[in-house]
Protein backbone atom coordinates (compact mmCIF):
# COMPACT_ATOMS: atom_id res chain seq x y z
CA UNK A 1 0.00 0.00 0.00
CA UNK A 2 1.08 3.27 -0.75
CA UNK A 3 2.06 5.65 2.17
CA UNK A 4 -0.36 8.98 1.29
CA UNK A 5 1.03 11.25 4.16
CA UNK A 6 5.03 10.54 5.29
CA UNK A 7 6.33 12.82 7.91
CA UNK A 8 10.22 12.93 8.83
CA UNK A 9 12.07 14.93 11.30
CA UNK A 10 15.22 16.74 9.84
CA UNK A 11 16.44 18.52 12.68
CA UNK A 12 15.90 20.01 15.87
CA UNK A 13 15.46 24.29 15.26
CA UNK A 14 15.73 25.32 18.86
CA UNK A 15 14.13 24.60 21.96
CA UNK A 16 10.47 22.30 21.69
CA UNK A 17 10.17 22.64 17.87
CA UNK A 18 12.29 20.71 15.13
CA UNK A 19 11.75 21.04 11.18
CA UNK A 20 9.79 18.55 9.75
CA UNK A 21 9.61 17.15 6.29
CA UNK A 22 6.06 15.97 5.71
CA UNK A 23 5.30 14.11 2.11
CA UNK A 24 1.73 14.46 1.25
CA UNK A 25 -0.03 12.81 -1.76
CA UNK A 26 3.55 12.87 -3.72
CA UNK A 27 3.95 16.82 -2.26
CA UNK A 28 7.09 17.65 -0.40
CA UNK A 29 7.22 20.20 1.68
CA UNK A 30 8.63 21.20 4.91
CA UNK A 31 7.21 23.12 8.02
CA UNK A 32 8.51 24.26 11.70
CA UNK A 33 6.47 23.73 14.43
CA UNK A 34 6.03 21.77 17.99
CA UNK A 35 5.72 17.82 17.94
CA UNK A 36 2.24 18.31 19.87
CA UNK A 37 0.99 20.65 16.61
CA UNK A 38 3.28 18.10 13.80
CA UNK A 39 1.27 14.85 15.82
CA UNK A 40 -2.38 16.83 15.69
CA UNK A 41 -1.97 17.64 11.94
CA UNK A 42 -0.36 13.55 11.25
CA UNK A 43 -3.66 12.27 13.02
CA UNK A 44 -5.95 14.65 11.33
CA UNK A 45 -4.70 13.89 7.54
CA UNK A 46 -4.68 10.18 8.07
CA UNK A 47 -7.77 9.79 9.37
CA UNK A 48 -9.73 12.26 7.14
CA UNK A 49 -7.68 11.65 3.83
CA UNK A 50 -10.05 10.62 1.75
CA UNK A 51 -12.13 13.53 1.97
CA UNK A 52 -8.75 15.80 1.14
CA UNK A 53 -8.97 17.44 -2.35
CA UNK A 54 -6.36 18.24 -4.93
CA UNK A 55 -5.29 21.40 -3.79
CA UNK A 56 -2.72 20.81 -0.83
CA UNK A 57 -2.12 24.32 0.27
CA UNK A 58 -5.90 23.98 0.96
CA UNK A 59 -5.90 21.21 2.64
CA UNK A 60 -3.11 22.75 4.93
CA UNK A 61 -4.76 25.32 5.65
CA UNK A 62 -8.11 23.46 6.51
CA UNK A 63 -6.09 21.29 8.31
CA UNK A 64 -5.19 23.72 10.73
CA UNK A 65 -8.05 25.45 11.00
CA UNK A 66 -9.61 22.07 11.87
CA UNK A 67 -7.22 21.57 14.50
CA UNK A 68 -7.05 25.16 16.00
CA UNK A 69 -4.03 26.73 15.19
CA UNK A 70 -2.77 29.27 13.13
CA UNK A 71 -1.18 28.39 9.30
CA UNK A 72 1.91 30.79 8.98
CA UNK A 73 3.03 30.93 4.72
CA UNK A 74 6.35 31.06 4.92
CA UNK A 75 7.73 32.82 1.61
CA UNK A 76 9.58 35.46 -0.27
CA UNK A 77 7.76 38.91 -1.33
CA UNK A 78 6.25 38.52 -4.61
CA UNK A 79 5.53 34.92 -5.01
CA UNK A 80 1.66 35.00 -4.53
CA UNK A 81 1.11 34.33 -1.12
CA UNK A 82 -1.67 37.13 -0.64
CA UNK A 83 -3.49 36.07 -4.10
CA UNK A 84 -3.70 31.83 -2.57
CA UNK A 85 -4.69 32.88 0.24
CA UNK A 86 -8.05 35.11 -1.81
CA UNK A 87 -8.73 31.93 -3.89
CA UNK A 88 -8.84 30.04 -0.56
CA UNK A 89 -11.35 32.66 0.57
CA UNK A 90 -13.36 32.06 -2.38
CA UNK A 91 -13.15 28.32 -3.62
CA UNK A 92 -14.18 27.92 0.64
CA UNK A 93 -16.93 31.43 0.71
CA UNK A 94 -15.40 32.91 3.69
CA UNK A 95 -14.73 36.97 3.66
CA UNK A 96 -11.36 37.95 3.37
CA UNK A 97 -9.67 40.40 5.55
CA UNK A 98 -6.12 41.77 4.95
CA UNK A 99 -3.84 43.53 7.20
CA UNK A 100 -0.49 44.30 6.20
CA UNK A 101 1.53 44.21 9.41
CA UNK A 102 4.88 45.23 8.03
CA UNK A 103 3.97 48.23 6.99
CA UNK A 104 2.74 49.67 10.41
CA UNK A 105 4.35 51.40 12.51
CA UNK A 106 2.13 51.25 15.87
CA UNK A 107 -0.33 49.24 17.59
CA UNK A 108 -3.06 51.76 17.42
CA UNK A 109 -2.89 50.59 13.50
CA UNK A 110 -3.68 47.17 13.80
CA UNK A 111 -5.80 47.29 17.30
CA UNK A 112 -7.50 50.47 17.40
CA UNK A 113 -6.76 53.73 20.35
CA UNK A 114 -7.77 53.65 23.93
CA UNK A 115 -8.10 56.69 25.65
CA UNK A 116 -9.07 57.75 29.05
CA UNK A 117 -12.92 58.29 30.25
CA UNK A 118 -12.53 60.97 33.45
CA UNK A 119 -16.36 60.42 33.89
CA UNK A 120 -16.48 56.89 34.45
CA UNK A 121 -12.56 56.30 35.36
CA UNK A 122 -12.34 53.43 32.31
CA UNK A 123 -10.20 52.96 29.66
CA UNK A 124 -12.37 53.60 26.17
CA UNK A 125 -11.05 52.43 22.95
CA UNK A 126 -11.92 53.23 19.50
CA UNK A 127 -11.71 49.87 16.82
CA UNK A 128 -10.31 50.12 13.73
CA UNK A 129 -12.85 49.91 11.06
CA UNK A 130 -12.05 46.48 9.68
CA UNK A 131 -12.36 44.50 13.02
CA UNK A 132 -16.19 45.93 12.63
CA UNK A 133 -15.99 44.86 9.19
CA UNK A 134 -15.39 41.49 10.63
CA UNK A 135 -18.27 41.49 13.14
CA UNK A 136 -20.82 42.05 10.27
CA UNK A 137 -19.45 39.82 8.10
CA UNK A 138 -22.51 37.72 6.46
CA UNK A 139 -19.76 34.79 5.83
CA UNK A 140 -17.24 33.32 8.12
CA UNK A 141 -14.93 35.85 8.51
CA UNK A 142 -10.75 34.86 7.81
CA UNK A 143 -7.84 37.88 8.66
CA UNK A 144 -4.63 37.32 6.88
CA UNK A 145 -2.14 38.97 8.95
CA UNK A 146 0.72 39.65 5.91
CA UNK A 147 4.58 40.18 7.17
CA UNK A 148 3.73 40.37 11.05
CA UNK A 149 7.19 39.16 11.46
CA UNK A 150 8.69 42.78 10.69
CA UNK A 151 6.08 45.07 12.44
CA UNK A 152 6.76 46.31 15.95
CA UNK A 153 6.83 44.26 19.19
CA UNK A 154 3.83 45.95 20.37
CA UNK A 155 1.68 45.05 17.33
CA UNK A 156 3.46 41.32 17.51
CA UNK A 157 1.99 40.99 21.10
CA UNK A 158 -1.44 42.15 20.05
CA UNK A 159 -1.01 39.57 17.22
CA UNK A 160 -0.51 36.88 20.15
CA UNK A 161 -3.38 38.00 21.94
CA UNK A 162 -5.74 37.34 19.35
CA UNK A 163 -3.96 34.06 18.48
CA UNK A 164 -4.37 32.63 21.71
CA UNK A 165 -7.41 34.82 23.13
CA UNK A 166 -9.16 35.38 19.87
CA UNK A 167 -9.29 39.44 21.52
CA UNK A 168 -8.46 42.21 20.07
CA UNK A 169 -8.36 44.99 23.16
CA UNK A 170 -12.03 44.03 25.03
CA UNK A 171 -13.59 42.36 21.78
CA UNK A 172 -13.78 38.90 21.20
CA UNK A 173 -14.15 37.30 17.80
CA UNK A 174 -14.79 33.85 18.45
CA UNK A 175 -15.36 32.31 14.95
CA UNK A 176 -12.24 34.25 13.21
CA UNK A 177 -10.02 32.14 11.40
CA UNK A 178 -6.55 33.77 11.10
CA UNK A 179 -3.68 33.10 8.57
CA UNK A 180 -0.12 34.41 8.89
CA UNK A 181 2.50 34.96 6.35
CA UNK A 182 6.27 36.32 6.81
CA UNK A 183 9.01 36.93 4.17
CA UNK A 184 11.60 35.93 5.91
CA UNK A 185 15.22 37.11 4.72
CA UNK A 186 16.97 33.46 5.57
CA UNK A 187 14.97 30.55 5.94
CA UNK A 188 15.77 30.11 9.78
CA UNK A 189 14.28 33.60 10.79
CA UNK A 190 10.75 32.30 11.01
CA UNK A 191 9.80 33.72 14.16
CA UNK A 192 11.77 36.71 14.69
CA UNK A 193 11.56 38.56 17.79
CA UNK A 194 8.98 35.81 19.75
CA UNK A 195 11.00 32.76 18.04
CA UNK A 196 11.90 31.23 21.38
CA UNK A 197 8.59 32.02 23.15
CA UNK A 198 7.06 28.32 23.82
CA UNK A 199 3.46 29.59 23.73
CA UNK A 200 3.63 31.20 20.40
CA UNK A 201 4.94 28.04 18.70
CA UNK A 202 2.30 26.26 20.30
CA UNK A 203 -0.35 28.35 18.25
CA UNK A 204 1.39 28.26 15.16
CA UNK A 205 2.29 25.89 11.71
CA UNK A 206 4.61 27.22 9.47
CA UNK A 207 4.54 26.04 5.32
CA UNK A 208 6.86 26.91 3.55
CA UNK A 209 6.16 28.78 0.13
CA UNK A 210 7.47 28.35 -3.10
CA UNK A 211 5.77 29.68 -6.48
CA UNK A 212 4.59 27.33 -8.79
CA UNK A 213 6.22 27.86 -12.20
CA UNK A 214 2.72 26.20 -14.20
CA UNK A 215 -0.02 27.33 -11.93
CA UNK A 216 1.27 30.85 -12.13
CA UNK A 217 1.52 30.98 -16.10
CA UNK A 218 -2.44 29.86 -16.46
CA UNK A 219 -3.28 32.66 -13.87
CA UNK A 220 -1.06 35.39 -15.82
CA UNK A 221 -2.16 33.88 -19.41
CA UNK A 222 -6.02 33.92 -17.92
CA UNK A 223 -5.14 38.17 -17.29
CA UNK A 224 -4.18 38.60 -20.72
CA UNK A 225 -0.97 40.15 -19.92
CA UNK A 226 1.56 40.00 -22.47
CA UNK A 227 2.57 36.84 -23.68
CA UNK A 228 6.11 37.75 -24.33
CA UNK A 229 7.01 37.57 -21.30
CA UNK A 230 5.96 33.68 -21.24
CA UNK A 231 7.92 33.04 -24.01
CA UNK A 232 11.15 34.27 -22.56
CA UNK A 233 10.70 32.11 -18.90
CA UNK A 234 10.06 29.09 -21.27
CA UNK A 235 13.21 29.28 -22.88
CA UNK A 236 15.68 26.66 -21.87
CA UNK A 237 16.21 26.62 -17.76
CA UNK A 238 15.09 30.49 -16.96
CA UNK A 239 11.65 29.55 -15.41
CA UNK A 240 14.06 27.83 -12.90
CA UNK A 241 16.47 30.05 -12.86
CA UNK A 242 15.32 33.15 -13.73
CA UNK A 243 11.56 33.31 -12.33
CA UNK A 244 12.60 33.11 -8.69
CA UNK A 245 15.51 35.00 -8.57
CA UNK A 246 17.72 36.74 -6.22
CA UNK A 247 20.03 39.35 -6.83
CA UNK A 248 23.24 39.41 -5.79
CA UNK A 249 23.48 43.66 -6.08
CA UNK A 250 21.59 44.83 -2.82
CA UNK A 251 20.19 47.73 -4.20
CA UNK A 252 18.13 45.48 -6.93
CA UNK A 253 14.88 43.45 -6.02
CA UNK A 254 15.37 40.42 -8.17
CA UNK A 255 12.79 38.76 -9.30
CA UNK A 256 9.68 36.78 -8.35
CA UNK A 257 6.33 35.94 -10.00
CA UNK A 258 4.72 39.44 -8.84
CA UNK A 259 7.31 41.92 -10.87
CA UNK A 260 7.29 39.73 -13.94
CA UNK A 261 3.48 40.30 -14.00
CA UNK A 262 3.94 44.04 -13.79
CA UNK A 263 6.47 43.62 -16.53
CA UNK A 264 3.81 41.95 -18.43
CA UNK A 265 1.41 45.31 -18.31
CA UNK A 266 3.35 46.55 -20.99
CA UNK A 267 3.58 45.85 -24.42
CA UNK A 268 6.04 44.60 -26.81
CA UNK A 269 6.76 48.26 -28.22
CA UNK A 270 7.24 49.69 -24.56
CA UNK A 271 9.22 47.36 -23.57
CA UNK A 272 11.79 47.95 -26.39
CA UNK A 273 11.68 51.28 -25.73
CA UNK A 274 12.30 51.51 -22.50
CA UNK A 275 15.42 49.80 -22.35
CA UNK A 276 16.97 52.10 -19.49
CA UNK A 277 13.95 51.02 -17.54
CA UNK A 278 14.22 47.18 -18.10
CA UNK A 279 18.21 47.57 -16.63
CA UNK A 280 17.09 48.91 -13.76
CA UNK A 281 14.01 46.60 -12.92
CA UNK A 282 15.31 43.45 -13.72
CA UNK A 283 18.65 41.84 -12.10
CA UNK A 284 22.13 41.57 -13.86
CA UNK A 285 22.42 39.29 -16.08
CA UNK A 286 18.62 38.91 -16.47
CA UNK A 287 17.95 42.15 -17.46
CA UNK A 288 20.92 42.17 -21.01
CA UNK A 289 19.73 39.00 -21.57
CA UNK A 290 15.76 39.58 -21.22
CA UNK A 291 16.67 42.88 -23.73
CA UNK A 292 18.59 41.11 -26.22
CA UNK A 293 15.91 38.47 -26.23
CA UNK A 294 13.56 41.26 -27.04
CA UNK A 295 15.42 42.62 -30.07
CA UNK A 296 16.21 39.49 -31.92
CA UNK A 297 12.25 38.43 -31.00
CA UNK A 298 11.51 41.29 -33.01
CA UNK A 299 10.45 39.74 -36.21
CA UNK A 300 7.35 38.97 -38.67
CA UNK A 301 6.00 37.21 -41.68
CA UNK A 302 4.90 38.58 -45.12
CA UNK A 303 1.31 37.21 -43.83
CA UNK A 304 1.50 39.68 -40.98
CA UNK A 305 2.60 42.46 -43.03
CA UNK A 306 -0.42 41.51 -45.54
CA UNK A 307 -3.10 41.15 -42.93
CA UNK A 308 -2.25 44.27 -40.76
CA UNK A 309 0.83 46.13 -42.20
CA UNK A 310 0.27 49.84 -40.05
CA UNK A 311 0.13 47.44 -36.76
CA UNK A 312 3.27 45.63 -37.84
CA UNK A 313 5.38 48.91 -38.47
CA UNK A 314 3.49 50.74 -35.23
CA UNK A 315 5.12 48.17 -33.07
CA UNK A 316 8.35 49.11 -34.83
CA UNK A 317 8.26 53.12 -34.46
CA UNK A 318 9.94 55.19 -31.71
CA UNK A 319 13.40 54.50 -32.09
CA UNK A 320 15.71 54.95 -35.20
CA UNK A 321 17.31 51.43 -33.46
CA UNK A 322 13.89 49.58 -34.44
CA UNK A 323 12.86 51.32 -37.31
CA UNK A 324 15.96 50.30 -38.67
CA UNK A 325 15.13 46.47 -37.75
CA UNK A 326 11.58 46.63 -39.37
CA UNK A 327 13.13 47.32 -42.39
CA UNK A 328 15.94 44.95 -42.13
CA UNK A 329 13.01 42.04 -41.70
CA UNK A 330 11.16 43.49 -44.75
CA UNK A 331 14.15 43.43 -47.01
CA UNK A 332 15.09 39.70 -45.51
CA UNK A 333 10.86 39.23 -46.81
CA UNK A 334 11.04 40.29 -50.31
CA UNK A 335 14.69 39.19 -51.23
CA UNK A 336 12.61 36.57 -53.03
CA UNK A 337 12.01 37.30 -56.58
CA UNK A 338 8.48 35.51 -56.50
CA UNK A 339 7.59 37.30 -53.49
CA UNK A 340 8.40 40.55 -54.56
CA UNK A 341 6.68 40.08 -57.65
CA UNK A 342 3.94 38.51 -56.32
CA UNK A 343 3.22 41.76 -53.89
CA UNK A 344 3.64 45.02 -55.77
CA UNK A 345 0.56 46.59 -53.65
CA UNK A 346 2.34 45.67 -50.14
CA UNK A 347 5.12 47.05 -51.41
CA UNK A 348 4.08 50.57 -52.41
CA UNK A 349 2.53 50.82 -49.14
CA UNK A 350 5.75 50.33 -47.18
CA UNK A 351 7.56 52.79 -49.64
CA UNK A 352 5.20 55.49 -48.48
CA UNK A 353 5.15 54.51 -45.24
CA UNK A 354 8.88 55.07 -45.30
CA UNK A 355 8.19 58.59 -46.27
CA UNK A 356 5.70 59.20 -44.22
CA UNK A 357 7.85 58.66 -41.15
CA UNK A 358 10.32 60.93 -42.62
CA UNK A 359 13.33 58.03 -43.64
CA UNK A 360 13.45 58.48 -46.91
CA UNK A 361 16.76 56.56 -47.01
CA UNK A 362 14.81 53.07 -46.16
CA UNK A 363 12.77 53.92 -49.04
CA UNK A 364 15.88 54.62 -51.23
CA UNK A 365 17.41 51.74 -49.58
CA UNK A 366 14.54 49.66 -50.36
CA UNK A 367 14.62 50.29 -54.42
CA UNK A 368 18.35 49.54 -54.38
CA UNK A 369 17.30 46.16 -52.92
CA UNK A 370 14.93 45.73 -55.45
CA UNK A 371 17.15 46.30 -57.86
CA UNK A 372 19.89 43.75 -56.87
CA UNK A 373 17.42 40.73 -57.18
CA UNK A 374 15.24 41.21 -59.85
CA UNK A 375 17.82 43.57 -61.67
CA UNK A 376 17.43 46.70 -63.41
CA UNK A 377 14.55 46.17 -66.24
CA UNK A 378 12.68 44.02 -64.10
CA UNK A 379 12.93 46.84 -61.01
CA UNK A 380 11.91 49.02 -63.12
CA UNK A 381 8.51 46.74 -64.35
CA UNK A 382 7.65 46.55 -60.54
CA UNK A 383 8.21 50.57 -60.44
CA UNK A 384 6.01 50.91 -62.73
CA UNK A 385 3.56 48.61 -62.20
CA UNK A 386 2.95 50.81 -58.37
CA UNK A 387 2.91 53.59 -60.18
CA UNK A 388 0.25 52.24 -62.79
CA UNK A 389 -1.74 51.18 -59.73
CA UNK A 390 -1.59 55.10 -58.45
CA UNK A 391 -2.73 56.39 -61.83
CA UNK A 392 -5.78 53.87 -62.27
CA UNK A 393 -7.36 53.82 -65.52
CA UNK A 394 -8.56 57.75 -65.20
CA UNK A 395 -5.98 59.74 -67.24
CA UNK A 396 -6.12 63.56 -66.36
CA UNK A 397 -6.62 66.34 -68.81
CA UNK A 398 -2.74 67.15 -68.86
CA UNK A 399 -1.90 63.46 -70.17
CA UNK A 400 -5.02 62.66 -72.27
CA UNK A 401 -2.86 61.37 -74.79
CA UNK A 402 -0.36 59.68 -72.81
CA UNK A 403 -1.67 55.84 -71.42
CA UNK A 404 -1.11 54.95 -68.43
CA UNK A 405 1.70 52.53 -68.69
CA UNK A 406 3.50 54.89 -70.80
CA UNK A 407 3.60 57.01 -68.02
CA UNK A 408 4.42 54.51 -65.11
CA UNK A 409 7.33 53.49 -67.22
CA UNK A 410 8.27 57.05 -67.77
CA UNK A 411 7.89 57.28 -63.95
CA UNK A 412 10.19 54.40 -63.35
CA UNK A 413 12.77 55.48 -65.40
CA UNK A 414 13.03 58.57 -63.20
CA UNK A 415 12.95 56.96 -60.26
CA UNK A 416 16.01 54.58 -60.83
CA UNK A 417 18.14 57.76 -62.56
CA UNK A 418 17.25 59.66 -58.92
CA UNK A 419 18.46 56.73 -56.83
């Protein structure tokens, strides 16, 4: 019979808690706690497994909940802890409540003021708003209390009041079901300031985090965020390498799964102009490489040109640098004879599109081009025949008795003498 749920003790951490490495349903992953809280959650899985579903972060966390204490996600910034946690909330139709402990600076933030009544010699206190958010909840409430491992001591001891008292200041919120998540800067500093307090670790389970490469490209595909950025994680070993990473220049971010979404906000033509912008955001050597991927990506078929030419050369304009590349791409095109022929129409519309933008060199450049593979008679034919297409069948007054080939060819002849 196969083992569903293994569960292996790697070391001792410090005093009444070891790291544990629990195997569930052919998931590895590892978590710090007590060997009370490791023994509740071995008893619960194997004697409810069969009613566990697919999705073992949710099972963790229902796990714990089931048991009474506290799930802590254990993860760098960026990799998507915040956005599991709001599925949970949904796929489950509890209310989701967020507080973002790291980013406060007192208590009176997270647990509301109390202030002095002379009348009646008590001690009054004014709630936050979202704690009464919580008591009229229509659905069971859940607070997600984000980095509380870098927010003051003060705040971290309100925190373990409401873990172990479920009270904040003199309210009680009996049915709240609270999840934790730090970002810790090694993966030893789970518990920073309280780590060695016995009754905190008794309230807690700590998961550890890592982004899933797969489930995070159907959630960015199902955005519609720009798909380029897809392509470049896909090639070779970068969604290893390159979608978790960190950076060994302190004053850079590296990357995780949250920044390469922003990234994808912007489209191909940003992107490639904003080169500067790209050296700066991403990490060295990510950020050459993710450019130079983005210039030699650069490229398109005669079918693209033919469906949708002015988007085709729109994603090219801004920079002399890409300009300079669309037209590289549309000579590499039409340095077949038979394709050249074969599209005399497409053609006069990049020639004026050349001089619309104000480079009449491509144009120039373009005719010379022409000229080396079909040679000089037959350049001028496909000169001509543009220029027949211009005139139409409608002669003016002027050239009444001049047909309109006679006057392409005329017009070809004077184009190749100006070149």
């Amino acid at each position: 019979m196969i083992r569903i749920l293994q569960i292996k003790k790697i070391r001792d951490y410090k005093k009444n808690t070891a790291i544990y490495r629990v195997v569930y349903k052919n998931k590895q992953f590892n978590i710090l706690c007590s060997p009370n809280v490791i023994k509740k959650i071995a008893n619960f899985l194997n004697k409810y497994v069969l009613n566990i579903s697919d999705n073992e972060l949710f099972d963790f966390l229902d796990t714990c909940f089931a048991v009474g204490i506290v799930p802590v996600l254990v993860g760098n910034t960026g990799i998507g802890k915040t956005e599991r946690v709001r599925q949970y909330c949904e796929k489950r139709e509890y209310e989701l409540f967020v507080q973002h402990l790291g980013q406060m600076s007192d208590v009176s933030e997270f647990a509301g003021i109390s202030y002095p009544n002379t009348k009646k010699k008590t001690l009054d206190i004014i709630m936050n708003e979202i704690w009464e958010k919580i008591k009229d909840s229509k659905k069971p409430p859940v607070l997600f209390l984000d980095e509380y491992n870098r927010s003051p001591r003060d705040i971290l001891s309100a925190v373990f009041q409401l873990l172990s008292e479920k009270r904040i200041r003199n309210e009680v919120f009996e049915n709240l079901r609270i999840i934790g998540a730090i970002n810790p800067s090694n993966n030893e500093a789970y518990m920073g300031v309280i780590e060695d307090d016995d009754a905190w670790k008794s309230r807690v389970c700590y998961i550890d985090i890592k982004a899933d490469y797969e489930e995070w490209k159907k959630w960015y595909l199902s955005k519609k965020l720009n798909p380029t950025i897809i392509k470049y994680l896909n090639i070779g070993d970068h969604k290893n390498t390159y979608f978790e990473y960190r950076a060994k220049d302190t004053y850079s971010s590296g990357t995780n799964p949250k920044r390469w979404a922003k990234l994808g906000e912007l489209s191909d033509e940003q992107l490639r102009n904003r080169e500067n912008f790209l050296r700066s955001y991403l990490p060295t050597p990510i950020n050459e490489d993710f450019i130079k991927f983005l210039n030699e990506g650069m490229t398109f078929t005669l079918k693209d040109l033919q469906d949708n030419l002015e988007k085709v050369y729109n994603d090219y304009v801004g920079t002399q640098e890409t300009e300079d590349k669309f037209y590289t791409q549309v000579v590499k095109i039409f340095s077949n004879k038979d394709v050249l022929k074969a599209n005399v129409d497409l053609l006069e519309q990049i020639l004026n599109l050349f001089k619309r933008e104000g480079r009449k060199e491509l144009a120039v450049g373009l005719t010379n081009t022409f000229k080396e593979v079909l040679g000089d008679k037959d350049t001028a034919n496909v000169i001509a025949s543009i220029h027949l297409q211009q005139i139409g069948k409608q002669q003016t007054s002027q050239h009444s008795k001049k047909s309109p080939k006679y006057l392409a060819t005329e017009y070809a002849k004077h184009h190749l003498e100006n070149l």
